[in-house]
C-alpha atoms as a PDB file:
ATOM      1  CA  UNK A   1     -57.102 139.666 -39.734  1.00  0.00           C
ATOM      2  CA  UNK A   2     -53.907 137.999 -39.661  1.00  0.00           C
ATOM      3  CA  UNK A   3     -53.040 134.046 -38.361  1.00  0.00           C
ATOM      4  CA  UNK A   4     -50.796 135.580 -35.873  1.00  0.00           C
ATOM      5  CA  UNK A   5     -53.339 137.318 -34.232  1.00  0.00           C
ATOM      6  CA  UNK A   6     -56.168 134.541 -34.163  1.00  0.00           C
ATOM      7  CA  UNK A   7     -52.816 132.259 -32.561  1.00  0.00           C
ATOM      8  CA  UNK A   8     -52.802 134.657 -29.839  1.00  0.00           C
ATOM      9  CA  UNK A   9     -57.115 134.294 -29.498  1.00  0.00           C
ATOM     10  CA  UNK A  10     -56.872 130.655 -29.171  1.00  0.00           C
ATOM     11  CA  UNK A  11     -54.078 130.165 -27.228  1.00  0.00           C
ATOM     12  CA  UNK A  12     -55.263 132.944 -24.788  1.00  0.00           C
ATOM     13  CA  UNK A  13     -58.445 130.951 -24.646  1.00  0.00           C
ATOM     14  CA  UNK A  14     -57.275 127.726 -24.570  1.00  0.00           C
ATOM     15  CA  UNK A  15     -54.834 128.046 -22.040  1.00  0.00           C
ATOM     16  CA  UNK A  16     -56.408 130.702 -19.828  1.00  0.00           C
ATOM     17  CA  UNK A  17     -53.937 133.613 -19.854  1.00  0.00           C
ATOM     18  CA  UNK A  18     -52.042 135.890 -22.138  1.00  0.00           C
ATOM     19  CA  UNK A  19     -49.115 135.191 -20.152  1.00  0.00           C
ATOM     20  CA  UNK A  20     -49.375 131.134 -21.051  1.00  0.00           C
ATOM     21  CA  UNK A  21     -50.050 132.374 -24.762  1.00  0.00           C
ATOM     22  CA  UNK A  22     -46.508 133.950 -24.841  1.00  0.00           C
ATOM     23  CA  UNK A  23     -45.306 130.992 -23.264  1.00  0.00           C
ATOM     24  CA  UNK A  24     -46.373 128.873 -26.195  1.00  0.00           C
ATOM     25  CA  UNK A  25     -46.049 131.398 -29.506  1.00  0.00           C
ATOM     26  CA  UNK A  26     -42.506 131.941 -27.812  1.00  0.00           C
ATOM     27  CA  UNK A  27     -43.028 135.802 -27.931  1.00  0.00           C
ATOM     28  CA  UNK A  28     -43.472 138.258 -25.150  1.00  0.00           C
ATOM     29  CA  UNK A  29     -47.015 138.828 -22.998  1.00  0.00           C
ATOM     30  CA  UNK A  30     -47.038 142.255 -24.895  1.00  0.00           C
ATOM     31  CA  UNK A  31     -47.078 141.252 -28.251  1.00  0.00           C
ATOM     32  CA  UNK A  32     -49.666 139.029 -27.453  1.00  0.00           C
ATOM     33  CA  UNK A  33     -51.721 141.596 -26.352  1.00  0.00           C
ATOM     34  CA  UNK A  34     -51.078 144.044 -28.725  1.00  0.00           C
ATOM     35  CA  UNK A  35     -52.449 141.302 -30.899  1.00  0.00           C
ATOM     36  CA  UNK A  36     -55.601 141.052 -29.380  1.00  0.00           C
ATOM     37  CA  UNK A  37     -56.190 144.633 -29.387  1.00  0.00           C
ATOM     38  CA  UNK A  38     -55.415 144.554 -33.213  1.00  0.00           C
ATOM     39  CA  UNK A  39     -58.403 142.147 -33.868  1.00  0.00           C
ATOM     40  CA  UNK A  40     -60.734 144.310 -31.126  1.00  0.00           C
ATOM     41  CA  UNK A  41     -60.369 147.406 -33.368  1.00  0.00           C
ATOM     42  CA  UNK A  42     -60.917 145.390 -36.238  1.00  0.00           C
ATOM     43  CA  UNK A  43     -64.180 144.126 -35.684  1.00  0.00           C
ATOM     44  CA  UNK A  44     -64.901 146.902 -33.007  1.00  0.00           C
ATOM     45  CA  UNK A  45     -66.137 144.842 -30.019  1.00  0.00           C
ATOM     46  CA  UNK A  46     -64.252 143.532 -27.299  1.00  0.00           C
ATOM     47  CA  UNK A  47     -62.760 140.146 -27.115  1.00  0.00           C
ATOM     48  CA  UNK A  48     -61.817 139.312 -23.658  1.00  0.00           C
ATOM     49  CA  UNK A  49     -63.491 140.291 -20.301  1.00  0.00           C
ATOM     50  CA  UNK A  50     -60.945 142.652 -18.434  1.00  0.00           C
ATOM     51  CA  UNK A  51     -62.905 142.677 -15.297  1.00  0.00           C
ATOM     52  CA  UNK A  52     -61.670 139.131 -14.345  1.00  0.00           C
ATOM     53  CA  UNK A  53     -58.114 137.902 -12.876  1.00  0.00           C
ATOM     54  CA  UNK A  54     -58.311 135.294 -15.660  1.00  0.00           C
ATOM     55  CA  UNK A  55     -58.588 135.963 -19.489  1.00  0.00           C
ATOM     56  CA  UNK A  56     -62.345 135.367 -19.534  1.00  0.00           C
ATOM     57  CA  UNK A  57     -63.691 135.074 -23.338  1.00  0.00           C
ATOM     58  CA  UNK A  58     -66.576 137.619 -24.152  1.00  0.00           C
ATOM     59  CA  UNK A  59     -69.589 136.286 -25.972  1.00  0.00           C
ATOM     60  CA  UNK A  60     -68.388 137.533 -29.099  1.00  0.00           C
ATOM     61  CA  UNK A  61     -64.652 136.423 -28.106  1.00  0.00           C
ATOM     62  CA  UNK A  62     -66.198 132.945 -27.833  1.00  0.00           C
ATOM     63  CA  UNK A  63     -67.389 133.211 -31.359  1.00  0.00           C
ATOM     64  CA  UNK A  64     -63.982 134.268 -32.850  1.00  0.00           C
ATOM     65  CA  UNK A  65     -62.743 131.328 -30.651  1.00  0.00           C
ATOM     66  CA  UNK A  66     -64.595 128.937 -32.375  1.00  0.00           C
ATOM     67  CA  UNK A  67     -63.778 130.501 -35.814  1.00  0.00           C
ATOM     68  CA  UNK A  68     -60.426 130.502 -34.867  1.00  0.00           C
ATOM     69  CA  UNK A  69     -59.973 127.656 -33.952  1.00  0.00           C
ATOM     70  CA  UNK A  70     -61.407 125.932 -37.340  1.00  0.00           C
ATOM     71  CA  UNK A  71     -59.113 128.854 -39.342  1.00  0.00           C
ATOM     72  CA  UNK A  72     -55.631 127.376 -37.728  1.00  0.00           C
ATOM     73  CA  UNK A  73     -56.617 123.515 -38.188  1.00  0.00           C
ATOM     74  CA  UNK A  74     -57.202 124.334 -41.888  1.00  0.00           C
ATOM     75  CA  UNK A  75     -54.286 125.980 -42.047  1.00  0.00           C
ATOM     76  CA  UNK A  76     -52.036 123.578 -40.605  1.00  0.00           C
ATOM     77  CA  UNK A  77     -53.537 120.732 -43.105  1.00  0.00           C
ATOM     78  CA  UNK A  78     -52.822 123.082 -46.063  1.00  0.00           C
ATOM     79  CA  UNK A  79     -49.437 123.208 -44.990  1.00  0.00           C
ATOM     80  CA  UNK A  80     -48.866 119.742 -44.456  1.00  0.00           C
ATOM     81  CA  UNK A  81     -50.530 118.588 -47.465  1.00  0.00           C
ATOM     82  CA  UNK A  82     -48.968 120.860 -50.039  1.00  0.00           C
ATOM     83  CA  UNK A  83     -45.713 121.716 -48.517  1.00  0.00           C
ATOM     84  CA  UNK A  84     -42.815 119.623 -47.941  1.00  0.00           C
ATOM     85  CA  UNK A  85     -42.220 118.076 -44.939  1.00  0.00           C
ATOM     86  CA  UNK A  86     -39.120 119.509 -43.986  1.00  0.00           C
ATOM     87  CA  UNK A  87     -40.641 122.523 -44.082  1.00  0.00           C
ATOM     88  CA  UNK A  88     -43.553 122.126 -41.727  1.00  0.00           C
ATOM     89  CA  UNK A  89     -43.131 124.309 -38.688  1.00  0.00           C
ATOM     90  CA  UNK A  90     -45.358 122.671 -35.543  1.00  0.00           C
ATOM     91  CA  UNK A  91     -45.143 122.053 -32.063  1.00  0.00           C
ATOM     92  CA  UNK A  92     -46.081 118.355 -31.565  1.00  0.00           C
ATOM     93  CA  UNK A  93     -46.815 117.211 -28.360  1.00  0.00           C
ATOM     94  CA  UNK A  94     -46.635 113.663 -27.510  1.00  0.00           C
ATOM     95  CA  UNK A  95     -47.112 111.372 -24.321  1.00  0.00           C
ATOM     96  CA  UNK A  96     -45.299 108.193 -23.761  1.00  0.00           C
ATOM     97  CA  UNK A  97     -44.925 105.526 -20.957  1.00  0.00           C
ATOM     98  CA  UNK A  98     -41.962 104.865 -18.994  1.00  0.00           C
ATOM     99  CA  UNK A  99     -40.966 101.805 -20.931  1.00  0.00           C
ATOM    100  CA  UNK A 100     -41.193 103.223 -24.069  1.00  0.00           C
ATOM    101  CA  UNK A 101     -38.552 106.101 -23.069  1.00  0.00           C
ATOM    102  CA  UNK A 102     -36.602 103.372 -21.884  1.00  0.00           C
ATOM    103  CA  UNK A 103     -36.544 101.524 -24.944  1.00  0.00           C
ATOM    104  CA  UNK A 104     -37.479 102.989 -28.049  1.00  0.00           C
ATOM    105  CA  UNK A 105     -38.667 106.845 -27.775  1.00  0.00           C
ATOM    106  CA  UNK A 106     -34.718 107.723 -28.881  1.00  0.00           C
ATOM    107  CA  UNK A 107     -35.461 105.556 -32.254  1.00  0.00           C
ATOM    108  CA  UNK A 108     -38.898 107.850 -32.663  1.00  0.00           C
ATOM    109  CA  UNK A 109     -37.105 110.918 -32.155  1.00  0.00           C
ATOM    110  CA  UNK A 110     -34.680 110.388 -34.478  1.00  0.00           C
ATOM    111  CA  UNK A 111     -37.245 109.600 -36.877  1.00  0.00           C
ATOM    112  CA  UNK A 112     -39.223 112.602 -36.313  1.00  0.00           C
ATOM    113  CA  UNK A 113     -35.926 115.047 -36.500  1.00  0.00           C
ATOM    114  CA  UNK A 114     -35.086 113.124 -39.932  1.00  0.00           C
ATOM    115  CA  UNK A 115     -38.569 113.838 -41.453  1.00  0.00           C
ATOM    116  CA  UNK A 116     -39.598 116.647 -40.421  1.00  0.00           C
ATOM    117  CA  UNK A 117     -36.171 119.015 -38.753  1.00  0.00           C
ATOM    118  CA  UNK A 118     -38.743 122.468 -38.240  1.00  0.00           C
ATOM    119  CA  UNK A 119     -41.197 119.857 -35.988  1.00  0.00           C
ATOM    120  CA  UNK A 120     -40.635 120.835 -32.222  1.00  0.00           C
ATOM    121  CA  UNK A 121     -41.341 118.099 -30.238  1.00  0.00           C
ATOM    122  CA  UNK A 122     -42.240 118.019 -26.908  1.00  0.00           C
ATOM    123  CA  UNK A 123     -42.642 114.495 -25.015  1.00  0.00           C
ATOM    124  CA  UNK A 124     -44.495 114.081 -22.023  1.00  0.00           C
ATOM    125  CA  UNK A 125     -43.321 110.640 -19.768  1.00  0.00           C
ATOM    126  CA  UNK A 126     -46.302 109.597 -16.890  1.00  0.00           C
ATOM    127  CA  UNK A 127     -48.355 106.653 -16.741  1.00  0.00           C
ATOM    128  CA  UNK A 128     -50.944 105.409 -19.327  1.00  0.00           C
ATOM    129  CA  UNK A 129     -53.894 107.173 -17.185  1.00  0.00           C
ATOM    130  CA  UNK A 130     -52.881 110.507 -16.734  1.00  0.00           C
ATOM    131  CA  UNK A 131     -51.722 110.212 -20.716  1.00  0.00           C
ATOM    132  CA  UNK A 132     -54.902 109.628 -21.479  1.00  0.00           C
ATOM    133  CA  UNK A 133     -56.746 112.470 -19.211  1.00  0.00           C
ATOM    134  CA  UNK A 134     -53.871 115.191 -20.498  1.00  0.00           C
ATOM    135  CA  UNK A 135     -54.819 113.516 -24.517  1.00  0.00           C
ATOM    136  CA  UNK A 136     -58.731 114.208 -23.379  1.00  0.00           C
ATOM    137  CA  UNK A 137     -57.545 117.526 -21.780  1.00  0.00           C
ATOM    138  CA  UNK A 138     -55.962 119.062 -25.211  1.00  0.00           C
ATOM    139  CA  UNK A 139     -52.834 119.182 -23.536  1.00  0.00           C
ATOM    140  CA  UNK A 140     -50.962 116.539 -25.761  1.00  0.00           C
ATOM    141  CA  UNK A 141     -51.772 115.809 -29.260  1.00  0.00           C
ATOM    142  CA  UNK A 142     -50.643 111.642 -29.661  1.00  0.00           C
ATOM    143  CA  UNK A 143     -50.527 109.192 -26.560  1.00  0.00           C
ATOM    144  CA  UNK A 144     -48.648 106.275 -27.171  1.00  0.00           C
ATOM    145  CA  UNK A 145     -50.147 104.133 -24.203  1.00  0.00           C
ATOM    146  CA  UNK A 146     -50.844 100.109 -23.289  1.00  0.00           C
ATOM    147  CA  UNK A 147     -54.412  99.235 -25.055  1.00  0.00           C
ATOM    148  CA  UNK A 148     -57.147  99.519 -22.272  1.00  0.00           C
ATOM    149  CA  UNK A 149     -58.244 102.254 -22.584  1.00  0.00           C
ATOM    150  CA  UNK A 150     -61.525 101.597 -25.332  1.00  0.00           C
ATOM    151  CA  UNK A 151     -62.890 104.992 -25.778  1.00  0.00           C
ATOM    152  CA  UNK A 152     -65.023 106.486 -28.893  1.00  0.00           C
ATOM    153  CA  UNK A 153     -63.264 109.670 -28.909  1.00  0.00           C
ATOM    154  CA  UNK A 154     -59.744 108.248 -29.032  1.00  0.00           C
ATOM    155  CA  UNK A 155     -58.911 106.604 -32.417  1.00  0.00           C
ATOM    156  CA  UNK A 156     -55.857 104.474 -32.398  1.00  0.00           C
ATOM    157  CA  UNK A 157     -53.653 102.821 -34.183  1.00  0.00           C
ATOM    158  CA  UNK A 158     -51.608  99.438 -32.873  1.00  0.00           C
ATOM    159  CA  UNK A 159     -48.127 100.024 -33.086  1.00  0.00           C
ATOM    160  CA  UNK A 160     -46.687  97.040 -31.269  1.00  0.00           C
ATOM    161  CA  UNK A 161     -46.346  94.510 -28.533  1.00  0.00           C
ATOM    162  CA  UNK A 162     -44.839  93.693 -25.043  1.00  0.00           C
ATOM    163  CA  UNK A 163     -44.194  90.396 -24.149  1.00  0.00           C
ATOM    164  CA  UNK A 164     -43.647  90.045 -20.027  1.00  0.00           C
ATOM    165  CA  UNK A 165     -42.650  87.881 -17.205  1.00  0.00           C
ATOM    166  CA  UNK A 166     -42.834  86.849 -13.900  1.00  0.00           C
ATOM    167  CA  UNK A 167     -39.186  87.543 -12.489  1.00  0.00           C
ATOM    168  CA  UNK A 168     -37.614  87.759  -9.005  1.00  0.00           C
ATOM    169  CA  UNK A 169     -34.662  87.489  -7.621  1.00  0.00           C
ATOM    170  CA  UNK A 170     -32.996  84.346  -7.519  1.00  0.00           C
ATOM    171  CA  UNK A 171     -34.054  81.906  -4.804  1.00  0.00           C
ATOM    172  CA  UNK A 172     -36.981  84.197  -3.910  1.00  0.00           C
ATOM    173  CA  UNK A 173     -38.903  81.434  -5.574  1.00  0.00           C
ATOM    174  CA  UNK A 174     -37.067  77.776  -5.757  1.00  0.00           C
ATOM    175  CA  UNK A 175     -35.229  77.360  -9.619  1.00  0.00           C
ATOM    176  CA  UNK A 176     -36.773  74.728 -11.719  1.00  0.00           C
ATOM    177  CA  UNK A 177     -40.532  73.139 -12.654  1.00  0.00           C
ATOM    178  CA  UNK A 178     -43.249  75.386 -13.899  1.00  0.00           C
ATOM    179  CA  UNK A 179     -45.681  77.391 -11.077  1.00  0.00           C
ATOM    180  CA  UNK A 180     -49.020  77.656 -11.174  1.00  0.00           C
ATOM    181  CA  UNK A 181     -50.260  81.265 -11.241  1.00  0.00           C
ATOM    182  CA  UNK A 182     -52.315  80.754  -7.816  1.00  0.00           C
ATOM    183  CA  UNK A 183     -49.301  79.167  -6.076  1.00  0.00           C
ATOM    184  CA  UNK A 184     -47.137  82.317  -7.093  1.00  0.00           C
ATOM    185  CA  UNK A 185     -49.589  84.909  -5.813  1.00  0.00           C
ATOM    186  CA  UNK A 186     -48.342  83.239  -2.609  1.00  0.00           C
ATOM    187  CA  UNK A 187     -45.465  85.065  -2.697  1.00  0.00           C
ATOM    188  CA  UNK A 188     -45.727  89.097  -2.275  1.00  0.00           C
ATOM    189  CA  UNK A 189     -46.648  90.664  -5.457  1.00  0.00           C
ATOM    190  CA  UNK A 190     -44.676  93.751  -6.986  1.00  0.00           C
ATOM    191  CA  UNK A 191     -47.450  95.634  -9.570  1.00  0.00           C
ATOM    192  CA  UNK A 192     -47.942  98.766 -11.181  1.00  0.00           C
ATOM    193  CA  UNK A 193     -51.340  99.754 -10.196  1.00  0.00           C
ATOM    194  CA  UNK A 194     -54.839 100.832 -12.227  1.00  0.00           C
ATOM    195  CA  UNK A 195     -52.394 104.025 -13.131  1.00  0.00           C
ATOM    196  CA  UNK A 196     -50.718 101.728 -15.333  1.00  0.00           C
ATOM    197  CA  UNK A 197     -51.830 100.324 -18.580  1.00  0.00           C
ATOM    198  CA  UNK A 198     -50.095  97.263 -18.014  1.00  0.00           C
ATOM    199  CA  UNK A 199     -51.097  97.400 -14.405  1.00  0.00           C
ATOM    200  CA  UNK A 200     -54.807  97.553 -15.192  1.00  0.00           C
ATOM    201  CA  UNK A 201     -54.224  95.045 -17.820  1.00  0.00           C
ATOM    202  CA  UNK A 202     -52.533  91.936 -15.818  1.00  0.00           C
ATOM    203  CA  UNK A 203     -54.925  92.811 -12.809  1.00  0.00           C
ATOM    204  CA  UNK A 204     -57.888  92.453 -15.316  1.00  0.00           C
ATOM    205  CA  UNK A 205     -56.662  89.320 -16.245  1.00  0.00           C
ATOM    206  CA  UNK A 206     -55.542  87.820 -13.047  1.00  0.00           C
ATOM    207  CA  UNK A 207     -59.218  88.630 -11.723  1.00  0.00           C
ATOM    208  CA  UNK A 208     -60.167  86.412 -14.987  1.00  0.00           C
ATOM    209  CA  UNK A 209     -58.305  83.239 -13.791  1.00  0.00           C
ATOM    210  CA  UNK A 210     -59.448  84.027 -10.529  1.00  0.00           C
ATOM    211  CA  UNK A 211     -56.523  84.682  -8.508  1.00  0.00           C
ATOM    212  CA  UNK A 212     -56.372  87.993  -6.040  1.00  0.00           C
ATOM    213  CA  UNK A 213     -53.183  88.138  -4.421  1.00  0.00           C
ATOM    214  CA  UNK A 214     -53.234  88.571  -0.659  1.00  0.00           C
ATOM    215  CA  UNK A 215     -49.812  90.624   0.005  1.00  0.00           C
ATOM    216  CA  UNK A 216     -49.879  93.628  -2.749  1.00  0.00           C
ATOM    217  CA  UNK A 217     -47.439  96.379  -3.324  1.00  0.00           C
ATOM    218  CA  UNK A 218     -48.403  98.788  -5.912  1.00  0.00           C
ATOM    219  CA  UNK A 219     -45.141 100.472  -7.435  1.00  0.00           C
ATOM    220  CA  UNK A 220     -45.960 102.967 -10.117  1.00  0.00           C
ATOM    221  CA  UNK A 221     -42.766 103.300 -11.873  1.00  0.00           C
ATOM    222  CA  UNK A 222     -41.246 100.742 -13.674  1.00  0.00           C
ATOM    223  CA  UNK A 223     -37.263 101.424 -12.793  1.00  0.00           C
ATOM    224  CA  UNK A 224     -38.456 101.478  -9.229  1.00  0.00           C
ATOM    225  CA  UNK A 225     -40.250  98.165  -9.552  1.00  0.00           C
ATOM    226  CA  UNK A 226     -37.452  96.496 -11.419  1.00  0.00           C
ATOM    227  CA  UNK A 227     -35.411  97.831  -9.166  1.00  0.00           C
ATOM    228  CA  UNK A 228     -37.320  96.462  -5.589  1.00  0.00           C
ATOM    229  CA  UNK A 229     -37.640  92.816  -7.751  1.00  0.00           C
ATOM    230  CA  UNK A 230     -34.110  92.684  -7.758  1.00  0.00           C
ATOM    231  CA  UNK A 231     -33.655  93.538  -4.392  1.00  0.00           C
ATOM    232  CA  UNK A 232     -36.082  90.734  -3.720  1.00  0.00           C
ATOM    233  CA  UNK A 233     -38.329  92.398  -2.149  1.00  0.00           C
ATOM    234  CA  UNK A 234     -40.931  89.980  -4.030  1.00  0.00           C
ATOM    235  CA  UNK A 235     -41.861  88.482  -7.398  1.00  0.00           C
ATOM    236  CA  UNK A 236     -43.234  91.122 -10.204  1.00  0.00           C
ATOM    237  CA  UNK A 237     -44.128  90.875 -14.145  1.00  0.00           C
ATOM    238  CA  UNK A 238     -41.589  92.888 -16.233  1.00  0.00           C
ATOM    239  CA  UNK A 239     -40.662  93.647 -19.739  1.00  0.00           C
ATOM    240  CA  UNK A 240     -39.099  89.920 -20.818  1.00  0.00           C
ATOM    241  CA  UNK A 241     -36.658  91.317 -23.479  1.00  0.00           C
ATOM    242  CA  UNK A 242     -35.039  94.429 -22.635  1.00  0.00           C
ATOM    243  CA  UNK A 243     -34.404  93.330 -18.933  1.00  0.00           C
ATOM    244  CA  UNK A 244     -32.529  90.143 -20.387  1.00  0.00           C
ATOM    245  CA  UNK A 245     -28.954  92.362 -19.617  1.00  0.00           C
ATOM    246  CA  UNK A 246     -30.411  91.693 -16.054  1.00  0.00           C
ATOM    247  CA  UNK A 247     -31.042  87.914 -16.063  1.00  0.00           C
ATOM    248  CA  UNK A 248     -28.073  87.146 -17.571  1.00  0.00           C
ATOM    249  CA  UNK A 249     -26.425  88.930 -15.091  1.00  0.00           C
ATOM    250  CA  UNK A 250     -27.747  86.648 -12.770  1.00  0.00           C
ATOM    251  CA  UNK A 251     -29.756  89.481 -11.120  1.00  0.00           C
ATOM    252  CA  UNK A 252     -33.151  88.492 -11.883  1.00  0.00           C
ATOM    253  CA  UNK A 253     -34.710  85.216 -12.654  1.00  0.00           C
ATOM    254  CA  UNK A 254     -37.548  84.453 -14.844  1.00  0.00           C
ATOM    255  CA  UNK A 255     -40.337  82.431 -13.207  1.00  0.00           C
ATOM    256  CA  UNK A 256     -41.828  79.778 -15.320  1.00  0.00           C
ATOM    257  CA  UNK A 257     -45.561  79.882 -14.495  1.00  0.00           C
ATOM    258  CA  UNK A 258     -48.858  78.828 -16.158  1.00  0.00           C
ATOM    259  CA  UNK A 259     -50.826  79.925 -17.945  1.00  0.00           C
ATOM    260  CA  UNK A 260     -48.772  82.345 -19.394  1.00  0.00           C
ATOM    261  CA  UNK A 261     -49.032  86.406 -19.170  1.00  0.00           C
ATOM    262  CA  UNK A 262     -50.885  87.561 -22.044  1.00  0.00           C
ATOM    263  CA  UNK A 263     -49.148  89.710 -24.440  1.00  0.00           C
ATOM    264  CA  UNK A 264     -50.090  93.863 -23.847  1.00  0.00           C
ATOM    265  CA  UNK A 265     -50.685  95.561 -27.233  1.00  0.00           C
ATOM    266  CA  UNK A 266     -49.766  99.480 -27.797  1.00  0.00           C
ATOM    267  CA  UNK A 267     -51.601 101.602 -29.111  1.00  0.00           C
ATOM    268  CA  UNK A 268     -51.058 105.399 -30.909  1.00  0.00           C
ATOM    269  CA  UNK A 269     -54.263 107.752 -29.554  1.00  0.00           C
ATOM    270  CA  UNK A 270     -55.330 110.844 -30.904  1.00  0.00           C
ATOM    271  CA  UNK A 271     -58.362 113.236 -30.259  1.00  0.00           C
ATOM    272  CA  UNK A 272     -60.875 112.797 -33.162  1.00  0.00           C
ATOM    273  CA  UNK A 273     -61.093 115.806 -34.146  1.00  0.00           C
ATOM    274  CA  UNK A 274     -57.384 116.929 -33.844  1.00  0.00           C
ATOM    275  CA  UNK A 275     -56.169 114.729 -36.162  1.00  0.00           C
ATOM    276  CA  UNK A 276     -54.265 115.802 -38.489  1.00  0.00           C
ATOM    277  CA  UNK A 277     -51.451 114.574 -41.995  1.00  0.00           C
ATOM    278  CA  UNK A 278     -48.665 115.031 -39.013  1.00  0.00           C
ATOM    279  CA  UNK A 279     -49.568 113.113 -36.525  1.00  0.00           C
ATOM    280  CA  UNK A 280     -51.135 110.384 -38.817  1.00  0.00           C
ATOM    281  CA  UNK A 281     -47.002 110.043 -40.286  1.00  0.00           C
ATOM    282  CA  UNK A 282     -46.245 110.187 -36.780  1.00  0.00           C
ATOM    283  CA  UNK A 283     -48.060 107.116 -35.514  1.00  0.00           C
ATOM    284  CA  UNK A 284     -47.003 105.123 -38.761  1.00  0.00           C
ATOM    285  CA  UNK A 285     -43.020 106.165 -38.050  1.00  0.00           C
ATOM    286  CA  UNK A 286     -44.008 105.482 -34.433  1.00  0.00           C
ATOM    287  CA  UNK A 287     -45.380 101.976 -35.507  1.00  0.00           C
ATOM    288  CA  UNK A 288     -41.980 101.602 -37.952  1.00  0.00           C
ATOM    289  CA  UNK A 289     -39.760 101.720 -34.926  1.00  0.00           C
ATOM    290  CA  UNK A 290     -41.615 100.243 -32.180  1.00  0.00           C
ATOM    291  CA  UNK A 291     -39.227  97.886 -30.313  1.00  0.00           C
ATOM    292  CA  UNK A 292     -39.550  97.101 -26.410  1.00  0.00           C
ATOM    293  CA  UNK A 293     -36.874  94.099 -26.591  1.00  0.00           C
ATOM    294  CA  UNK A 294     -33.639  96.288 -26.297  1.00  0.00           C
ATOM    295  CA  UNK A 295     -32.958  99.474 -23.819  1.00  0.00           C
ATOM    296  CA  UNK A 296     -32.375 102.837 -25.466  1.00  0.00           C
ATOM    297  CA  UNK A 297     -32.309 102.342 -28.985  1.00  0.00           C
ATOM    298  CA  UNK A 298     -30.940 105.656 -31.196  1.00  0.00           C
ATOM    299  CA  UNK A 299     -32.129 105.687 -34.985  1.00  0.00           C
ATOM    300  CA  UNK A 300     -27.667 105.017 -35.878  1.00  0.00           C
ATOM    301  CA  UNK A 301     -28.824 101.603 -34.502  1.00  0.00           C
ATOM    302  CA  UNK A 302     -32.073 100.878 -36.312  1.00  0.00           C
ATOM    303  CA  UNK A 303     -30.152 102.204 -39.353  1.00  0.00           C
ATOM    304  CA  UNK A 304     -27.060 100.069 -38.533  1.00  0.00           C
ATOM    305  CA  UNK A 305     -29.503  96.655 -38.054  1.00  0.00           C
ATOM    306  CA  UNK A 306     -31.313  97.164 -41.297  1.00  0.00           C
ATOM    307  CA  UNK A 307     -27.667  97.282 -43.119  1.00  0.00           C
ATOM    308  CA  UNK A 308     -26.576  93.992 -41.552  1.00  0.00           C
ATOM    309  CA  UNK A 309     -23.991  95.433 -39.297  1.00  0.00           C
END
């Protein structure tokens, strides 16, 4: 019994289809099932129900599954505790917001690449909810999402901070004093939605000081929001730092209102029982280079701030 073909048992199962196993072992459908018939004759019982459309599991199949499944995970922590990490071969599979692609994910790459150059990363951009269904769903292994989403089965680590603001464009709401929050949901309020970490978060919040805007649009991507504030289409709370290109441009204006939005904490998640010495570096490098103040940061940059320059 060989690692390659047990690979091929739980990907088959996991994904549903020997044609999806390929897909991730990067190796033809063929192979994979010439695997599979290499552990049948092994043990001498069928693996896989042929009678279906879909790669069905047998009973016994199930069972290797499970054995499987505990074989690879202590095979991938043997590697990554005794070998070096430039030598660890993995796909890692992680799932980031919007903002953090626009501002820091370069930084994280870069870090990853240095560390460990045979890691194949694949990143995954949506919003903080369907993150955190794909995390509960196996299909990513590390969620780097807004903190609201308290669940048992999702350790996490806090990697960081966003500080926003209320912004519009300027003259949508008259320059100078400090607004009350109830006088602002007046105006029409840009937000990201329940989709949205940050969305769920503010909403939470505004519900706490009890104001419920009237005249709601719900804009699920942050460029497009950013983009409709600054066509002044109404007011909206944004990423303070990184947008600063855009205030000082005079194309947005920062609203002062009280009280002040509350800071939104980020958070590395994991599955429980997937975790592993890889993606524990991964959330501390992610936690290293977490930065939402500037847009698009590359690692020459971190490197280049540390030295001064």
């Amino acid at each position: 019994m060989t690692f390659k073909q047990l690979e091929a048992l739980y990907w088959i199962g996991r994904l549903g289809g020997f044609a999806q196993a390929a897909s991730q072992l990067n190796t033809s459908q063929s192979a994979i099932s010439k695997r599979v018939h290499e552990l049948e004759l092994l043990f001498e019982t069928a693996l896989f129900d042929r009678s279906q459309r879909t790669a069905r599991l047998t009973e016994k199949g199930e069972e290797m599954f499970v054995l499987a499944q505990k074989l690879l995970a202590q095979r991938d922590a043997a590697v990554e505790q005794f070998g070096k990490p430039g030598v660890v071969e993995r796909r890692i599979r992680i799932g980031v917001t919007e903002l953090t692609a626009m501002t820091w994910l370069p930084r994280l790459v870069g870090l990853i690449q240095q560390h460990y150059p045979k890691v194949i990363l694949e990143p995954d951009v949506d919003d903080s909810l369907q993150l955190r269904d794909k995390l509960m769903a196996d299909e990513l292994d590390l969620a780097i999402v807004p903190d609201t989403f308290a669940d048992s089965r999702l350790p996490h680590k806090v990697i960081g901070q966003v500080r926003s603001a209320w912004m519009c464009k300027p003259g949508v709401v008259p320059a100078g004093g400090t607004v009350r929050l109830h006088e602002l949901a007046r105006h029409r309020m840009l937000v990201q939605g329940n989709n949205s970490g940050t969305g769920r978060a503010y909403d939470t919040w505004m519900k706490e000081q009890g104001v419920q805007p009237a005249n709601v649009i719900v804009v699920s991507n942050l460029v497009a929001l950013t983009g409709l504030t600054v066509s002044g289409l109404g007011v909206s709370y944004l990423p303070r730092q990184c947008l600063e290109p855009l205030v000082a441009a005079g194309m947005l204006a920062v609203i002062d209102v009280t009280p002040a939005l509350p800071v939104v904490r980020y958070v590395a998640m994991h599955k429980g029982e997937h975790r592993s010495a890889l993606t524990s570096s991964i959330m501390m490098l992610a936690q290293e280079c977490c930065d939402f103040t500037r847009m698009f940061q590359a690692q020459g940059e971190a490197e280049q701030d540390a030295g001064g320059g």
